[in-house]
Protein backbone atom coordinates (compact mmCIF):
# COMPACT_ATOMS: atom_id res chain seq x y z
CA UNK A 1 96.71 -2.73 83.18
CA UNK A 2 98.45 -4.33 85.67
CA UNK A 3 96.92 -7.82 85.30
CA UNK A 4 97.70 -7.48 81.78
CA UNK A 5 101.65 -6.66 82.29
CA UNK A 6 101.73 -9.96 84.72
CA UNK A 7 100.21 -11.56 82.05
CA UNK A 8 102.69 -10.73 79.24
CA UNK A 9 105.35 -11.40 82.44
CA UNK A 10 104.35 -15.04 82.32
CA UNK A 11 104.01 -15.39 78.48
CA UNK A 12 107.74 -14.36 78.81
CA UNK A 13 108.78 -17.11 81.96
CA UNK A 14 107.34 -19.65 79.69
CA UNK A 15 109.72 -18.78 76.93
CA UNK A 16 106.26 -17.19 74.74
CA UNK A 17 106.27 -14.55 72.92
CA UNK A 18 104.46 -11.56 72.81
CA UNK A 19 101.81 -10.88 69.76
CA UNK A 20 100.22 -7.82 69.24
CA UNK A 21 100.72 -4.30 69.27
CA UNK A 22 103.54 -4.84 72.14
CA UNK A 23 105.46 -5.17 68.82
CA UNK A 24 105.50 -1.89 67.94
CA UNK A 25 107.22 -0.13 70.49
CA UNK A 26 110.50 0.86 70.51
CA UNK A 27 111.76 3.01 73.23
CA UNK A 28 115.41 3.66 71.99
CA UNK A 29 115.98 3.32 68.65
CA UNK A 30 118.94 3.92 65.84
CA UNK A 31 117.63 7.41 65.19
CA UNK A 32 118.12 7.96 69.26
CA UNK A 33 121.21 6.11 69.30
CA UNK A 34 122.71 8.69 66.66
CA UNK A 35 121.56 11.69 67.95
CA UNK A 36 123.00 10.97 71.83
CA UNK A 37 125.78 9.66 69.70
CA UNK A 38 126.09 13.27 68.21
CA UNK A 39 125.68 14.92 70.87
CA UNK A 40 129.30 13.14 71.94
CA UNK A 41 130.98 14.28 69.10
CA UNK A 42 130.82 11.16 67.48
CA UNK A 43 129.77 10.25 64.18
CA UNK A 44 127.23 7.35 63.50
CA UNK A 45 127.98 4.54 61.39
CA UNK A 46 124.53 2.90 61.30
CA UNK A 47 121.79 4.76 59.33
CA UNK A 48 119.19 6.03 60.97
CA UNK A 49 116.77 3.92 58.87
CA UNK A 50 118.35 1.11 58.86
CA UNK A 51 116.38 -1.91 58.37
CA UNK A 52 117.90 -5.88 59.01
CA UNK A 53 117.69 -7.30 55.07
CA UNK A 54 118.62 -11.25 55.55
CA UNK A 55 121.78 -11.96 53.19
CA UNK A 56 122.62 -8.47 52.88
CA UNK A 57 123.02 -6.51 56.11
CA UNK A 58 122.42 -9.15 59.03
CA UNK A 59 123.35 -12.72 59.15
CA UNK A 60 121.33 -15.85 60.92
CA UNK A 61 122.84 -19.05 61.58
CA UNK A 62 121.98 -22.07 63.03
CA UNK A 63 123.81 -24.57 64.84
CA UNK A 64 122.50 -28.61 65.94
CA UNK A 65 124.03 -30.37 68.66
CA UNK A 66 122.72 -33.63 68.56
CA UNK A 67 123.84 -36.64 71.33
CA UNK A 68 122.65 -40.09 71.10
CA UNK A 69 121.87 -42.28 74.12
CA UNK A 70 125.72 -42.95 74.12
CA UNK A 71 126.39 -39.39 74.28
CA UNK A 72 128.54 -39.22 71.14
CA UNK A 73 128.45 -36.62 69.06
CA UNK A 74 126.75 -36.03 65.94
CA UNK A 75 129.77 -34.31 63.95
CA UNK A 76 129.68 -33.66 60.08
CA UNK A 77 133.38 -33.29 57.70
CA UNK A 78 133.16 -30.46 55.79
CA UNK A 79 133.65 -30.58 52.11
CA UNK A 80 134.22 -26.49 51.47
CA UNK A 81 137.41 -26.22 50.08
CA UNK A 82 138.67 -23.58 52.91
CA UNK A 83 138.26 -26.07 55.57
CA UNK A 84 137.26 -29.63 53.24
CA UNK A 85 138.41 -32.78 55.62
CA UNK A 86 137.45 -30.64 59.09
CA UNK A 87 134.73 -31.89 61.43
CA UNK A 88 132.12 -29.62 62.56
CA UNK A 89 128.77 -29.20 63.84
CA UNK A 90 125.73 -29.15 61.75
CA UNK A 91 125.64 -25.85 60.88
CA UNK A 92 124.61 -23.20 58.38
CA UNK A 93 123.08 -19.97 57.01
CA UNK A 94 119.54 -19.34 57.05
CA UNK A 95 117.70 -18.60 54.23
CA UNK A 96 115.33 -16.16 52.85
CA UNK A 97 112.00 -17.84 53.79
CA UNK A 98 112.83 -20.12 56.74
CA UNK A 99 111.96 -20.39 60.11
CA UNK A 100 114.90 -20.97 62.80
CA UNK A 101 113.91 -24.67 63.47
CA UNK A 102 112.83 -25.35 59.63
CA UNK A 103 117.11 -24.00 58.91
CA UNK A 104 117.93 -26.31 61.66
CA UNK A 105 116.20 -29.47 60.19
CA UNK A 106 117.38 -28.63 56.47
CA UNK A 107 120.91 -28.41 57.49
CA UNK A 108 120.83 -31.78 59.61
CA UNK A 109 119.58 -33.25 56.77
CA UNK A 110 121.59 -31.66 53.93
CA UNK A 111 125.41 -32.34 56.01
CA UNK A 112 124.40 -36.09 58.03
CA UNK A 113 121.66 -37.01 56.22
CA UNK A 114 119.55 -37.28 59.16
CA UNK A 115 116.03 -36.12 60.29
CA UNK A 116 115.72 -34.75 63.58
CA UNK A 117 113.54 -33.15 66.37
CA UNK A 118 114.52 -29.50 67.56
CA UNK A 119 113.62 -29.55 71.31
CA UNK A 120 115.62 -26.25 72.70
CA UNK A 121 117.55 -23.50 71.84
CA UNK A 122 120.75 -23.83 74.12
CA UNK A 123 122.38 -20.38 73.33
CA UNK A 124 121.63 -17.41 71.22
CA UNK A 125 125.06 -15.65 70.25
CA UNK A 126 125.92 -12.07 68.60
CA UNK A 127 128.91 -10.94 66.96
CA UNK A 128 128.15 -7.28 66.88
CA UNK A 129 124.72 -6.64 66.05
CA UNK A 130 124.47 -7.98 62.95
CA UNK A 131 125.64 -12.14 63.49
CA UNK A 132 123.43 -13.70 65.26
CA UNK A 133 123.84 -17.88 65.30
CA UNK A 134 120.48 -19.68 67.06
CA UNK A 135 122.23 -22.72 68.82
CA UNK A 136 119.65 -25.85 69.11
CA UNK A 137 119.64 -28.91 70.29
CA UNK A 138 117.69 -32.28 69.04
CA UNK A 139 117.11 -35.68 68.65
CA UNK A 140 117.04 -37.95 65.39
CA UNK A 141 114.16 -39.45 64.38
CA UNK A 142 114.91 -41.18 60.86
CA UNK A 143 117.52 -40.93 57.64
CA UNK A 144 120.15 -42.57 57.08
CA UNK A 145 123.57 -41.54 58.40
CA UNK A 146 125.77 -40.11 55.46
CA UNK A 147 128.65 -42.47 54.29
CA UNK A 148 131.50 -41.16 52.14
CA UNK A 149 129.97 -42.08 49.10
CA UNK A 150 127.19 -40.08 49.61
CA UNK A 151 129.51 -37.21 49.70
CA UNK A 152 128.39 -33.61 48.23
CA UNK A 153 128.84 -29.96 48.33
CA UNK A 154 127.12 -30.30 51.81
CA UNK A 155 129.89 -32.56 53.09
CA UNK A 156 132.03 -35.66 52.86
CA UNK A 157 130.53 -38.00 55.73
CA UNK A 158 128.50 -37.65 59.28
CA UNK A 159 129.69 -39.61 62.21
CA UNK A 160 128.90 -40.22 65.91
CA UNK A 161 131.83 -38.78 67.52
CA UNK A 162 132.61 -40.18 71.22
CA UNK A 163 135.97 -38.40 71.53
CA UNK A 164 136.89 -34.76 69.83
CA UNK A 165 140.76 -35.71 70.29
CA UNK A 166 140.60 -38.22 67.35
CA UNK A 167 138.92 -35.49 64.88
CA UNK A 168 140.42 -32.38 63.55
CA UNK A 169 138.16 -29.05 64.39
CA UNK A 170 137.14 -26.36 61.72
CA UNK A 171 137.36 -24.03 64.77
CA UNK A 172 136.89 -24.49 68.63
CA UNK A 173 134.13 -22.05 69.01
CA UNK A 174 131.55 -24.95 69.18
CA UNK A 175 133.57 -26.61 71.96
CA UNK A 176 131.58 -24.74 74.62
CA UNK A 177 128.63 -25.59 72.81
CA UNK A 178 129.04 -29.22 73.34
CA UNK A 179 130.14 -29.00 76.82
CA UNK A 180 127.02 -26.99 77.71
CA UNK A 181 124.32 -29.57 75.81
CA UNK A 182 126.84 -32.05 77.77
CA UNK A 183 125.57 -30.79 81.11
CA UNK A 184 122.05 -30.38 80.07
CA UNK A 185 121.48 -33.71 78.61
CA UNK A 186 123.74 -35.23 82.45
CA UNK A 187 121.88 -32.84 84.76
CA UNK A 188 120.03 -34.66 87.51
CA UNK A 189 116.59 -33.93 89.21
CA UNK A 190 116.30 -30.96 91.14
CA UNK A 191 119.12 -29.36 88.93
CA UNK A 192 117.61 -25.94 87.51
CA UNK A 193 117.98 -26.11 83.76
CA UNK A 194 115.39 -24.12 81.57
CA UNK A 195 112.79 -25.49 80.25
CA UNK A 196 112.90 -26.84 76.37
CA UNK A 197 112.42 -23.32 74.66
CA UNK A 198 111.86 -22.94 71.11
CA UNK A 199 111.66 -19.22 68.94
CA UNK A 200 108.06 -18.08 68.68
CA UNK A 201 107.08 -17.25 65.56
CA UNK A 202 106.55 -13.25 65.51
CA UNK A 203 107.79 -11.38 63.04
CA UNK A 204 109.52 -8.19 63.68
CA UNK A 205 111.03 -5.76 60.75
CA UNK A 206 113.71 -4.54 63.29
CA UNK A 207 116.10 -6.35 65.14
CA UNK A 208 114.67 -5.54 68.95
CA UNK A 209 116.27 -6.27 71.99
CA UNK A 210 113.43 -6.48 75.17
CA UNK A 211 114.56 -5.63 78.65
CA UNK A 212 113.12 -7.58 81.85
CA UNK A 213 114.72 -5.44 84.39
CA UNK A 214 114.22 -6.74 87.98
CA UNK A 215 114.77 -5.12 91.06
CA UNK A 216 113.64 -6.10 94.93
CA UNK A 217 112.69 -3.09 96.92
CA UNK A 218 114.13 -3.45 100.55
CA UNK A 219 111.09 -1.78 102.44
CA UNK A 220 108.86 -4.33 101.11
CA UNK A 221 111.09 -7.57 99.90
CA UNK A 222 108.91 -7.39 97.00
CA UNK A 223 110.15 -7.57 93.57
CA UNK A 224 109.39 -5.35 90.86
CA UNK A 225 109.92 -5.15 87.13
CA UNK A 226 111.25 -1.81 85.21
CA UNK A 227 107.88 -0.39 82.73
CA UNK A 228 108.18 1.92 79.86
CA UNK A 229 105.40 4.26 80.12
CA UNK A 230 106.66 5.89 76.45
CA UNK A 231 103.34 5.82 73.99
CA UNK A 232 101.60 2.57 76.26
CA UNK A 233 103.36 0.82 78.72
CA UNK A 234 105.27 -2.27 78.01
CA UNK A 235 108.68 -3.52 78.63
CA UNK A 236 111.78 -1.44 77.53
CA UNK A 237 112.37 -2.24 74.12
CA UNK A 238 115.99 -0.99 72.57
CA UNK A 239 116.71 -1.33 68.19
CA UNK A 240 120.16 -3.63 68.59
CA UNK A 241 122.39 -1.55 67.11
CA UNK A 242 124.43 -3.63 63.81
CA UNK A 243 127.47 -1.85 64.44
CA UNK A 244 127.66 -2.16 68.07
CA UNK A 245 128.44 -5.10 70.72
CA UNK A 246 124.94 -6.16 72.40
CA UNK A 247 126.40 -5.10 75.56
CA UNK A 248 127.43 -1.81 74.45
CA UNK A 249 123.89 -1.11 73.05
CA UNK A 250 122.26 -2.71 76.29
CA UNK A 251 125.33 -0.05 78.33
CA UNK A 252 123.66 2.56 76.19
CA UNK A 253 119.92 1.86 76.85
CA UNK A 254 120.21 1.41 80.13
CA UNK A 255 122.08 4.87 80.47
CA UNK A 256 119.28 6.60 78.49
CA UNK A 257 116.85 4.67 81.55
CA UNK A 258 118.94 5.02 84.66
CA UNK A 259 121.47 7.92 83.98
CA UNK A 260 124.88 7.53 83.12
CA UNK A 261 125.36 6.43 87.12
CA UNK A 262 123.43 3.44 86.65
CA UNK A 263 123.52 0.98 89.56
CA UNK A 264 125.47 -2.43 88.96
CA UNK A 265 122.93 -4.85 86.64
CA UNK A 266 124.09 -8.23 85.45
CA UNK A 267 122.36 -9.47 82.20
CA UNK A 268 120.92 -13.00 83.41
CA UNK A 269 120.18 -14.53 80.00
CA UNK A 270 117.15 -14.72 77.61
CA UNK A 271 113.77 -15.85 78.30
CA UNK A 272 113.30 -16.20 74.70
CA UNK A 273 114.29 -15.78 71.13
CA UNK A 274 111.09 -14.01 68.67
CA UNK A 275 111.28 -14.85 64.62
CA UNK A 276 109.49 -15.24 61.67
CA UNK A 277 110.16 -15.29 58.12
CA UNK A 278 107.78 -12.95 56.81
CA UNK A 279 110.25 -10.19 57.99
CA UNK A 280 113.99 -10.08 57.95
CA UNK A 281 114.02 -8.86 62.07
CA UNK A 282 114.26 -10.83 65.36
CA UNK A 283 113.41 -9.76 68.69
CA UNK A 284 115.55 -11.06 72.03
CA UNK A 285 114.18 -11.02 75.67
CA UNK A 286 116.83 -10.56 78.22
CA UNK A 287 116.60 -10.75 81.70
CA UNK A 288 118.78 -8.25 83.41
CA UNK A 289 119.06 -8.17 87.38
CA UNK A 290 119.66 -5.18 89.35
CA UNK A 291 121.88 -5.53 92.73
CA UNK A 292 121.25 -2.77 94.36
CA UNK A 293 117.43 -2.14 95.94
CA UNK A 294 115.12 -0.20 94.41
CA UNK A 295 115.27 2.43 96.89
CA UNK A 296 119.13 3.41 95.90
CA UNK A 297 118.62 3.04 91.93
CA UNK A 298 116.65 6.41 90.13
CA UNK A 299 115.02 6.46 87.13
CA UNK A 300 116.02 8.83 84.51
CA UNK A 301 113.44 7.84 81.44
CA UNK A 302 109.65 7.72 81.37
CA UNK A 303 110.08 4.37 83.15
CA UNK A 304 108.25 3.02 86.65
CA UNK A 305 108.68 -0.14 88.60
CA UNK A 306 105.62 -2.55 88.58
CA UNK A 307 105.25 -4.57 91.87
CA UNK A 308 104.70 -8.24 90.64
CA UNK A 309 102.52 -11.18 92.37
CA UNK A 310 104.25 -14.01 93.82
CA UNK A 311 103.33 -16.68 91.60
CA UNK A 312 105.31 -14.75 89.02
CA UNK A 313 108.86 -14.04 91.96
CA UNK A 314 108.74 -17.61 92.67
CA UNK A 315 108.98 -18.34 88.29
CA UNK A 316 111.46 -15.09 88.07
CA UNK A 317 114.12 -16.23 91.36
CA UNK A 318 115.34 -19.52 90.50
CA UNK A 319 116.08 -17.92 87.05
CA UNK A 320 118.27 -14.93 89.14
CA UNK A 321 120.10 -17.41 91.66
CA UNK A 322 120.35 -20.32 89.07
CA UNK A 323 123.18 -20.79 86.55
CA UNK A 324 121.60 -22.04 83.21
CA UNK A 325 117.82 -21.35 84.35
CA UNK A 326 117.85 -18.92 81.02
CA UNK A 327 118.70 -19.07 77.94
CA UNK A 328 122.47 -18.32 77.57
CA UNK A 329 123.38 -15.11 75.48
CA UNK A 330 126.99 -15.42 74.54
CA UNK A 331 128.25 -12.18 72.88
CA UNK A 332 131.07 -12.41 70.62
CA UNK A 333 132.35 -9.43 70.18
């Protein structure tokens, strides 16, 4: 059993993602999250059934930011009438049927009238638990950039953008965005970025939010990896909660683990992003870091700690020490 965690462990350092029954477990789920919620005195606003229904209860976008060997900017004018003559990002809704990437490419195409190559996702963000917008990044590979006469619904024009001053924003929430695919495409040798990491295609009818918790233990200087040993044992798996902040639901599972004195943990970023169209859920992989040593940090929940090689410490520590070694999860609200 052991090889066969380390094995899923390295599925998940590669940015992977895991098939299977490993799926199916959920070890805190709405129905929990309502009754501990009850037992407060507070009443749920999230059925206990609830179930993500694209277009209806939960909302996917994507995002492109796209730099050419100049570094401009691939920028698109929008043509909707609440924000027509604004320059954005390529950027949209998913729809019923579509992969992350294939919403990605359609949108590039439909607003610059460009074809391009998806080669990372650069952020994942939430507003509660119920947004979610996929940020990628890409190159173009063919099309023809769109003039004003080919303006449409989609927009008025595309242009390479060098400086943001001489364009007029819909909004400035893509500004970090571009500084951080900025600093990707400019980072030198030796500079810890992740590797290009695109969303596996596993489908998941719930929206699923899996824990890598990490912990050194002092005795030893060996690090270890938190296992839920609920049903078969896998990594702690949490339902994201639509009416609730990722970090408040993450606050709440990790209380249900570690007791409501839970040591200090920083969430480090995601290892990767799991989605497929033939079900209206997602599944996030987030690596959270514990500072304290094993020793000092008890476990509440059916949960142990799992001693890993050190092939797999030496993959897992430049992604604790190293700013931008994961996959950044930037949570709205």
């Amino acid at each position: 059993m052991s090889r066969q965690v380390d094995s899923y462990l390295a599925f998940l350092l590669d940015g992977l993602g895991l098939e299977g029954e490993e799926n199916d477990f959920c070890d805190f789920t709405i129905a929990d999250q309502n009754s501990v919620a009850e037992s407060q005195g507070i009443t749920p606003t999230t059925p206990s059934n609830f179930k993500p229904v694209l277009g209806r209860n939960v909302t996917y976008v994507v995002a492109c930011v796209i730099l050419n060997e100049h570094n401009d900017l691939l920028m698109m004018q929008e043509a909707k009438e609440s924000c027509a003559g604004k320059w954005y990002l390529p950027a949209g809704r998913m729809e019923k049927g579509e992969t992350i990437i294939q919403a990605v490419c359609r949108e590039v195409l439909e607003e610059t009238g460009l074809e391009c190559d998806p080669k990372t996702l650069l952020t994942t963000e939430t507003a509660g638990g119920s947004w979610f917008r996929f940020v990628v990044t890409a190159e173009i590979i063919g099309g023809e950039l769109k003039t004003p006469a080919k303006a449409d619904k989609e927009s008025l024009q595309a242009k390479w953008i060098s400086n943001l001053q001489e364009i007029s924003l819909r909004s400035n929430d893509i500004l970090h965005l571009i500084e951080k695919a900025k600093m990707q495409k400019l980072s030198k040798p030796g500079q810890t970025w992740h590797q290009n990491i695109l969303p596996a295609l596993i489908p998941h009818s719930k929206n699923l939010m899996r824990l890598i918790v990490v912990i050194k233990k002092r005795s030893t200087n060996k690090m270890h990896v938190l296992l839920s040993e609920k049903t078969s044992i896998h990594f702690p798996t949490c339902e994201i909660n639509p009416a609730k902040s990722v970090h408040s639901t993450l606050r709440r599972f990790m209380v249900e683990m570690f007791g409501a004195d839970v040591g200090q943990h920083r969430p480090m970023g995601l290892l990767n992003v799991e989605a497929d169209p033939s079900a209206d859920g997602c599944c996030i992989s987030l690596l959270v870091v514990f500072r304290a040593p094993l020793e000092e940090v008890p476990i509440i929940g059916k949960c142990a700690w799992h001693e890993i090689p050190k092939e797999l410490e030496n993959k897992l520590l430049p992604m604790i020490t190293t700013k931008n070694a994961t996959i950044e999860l930037h949570v709205v609200r």
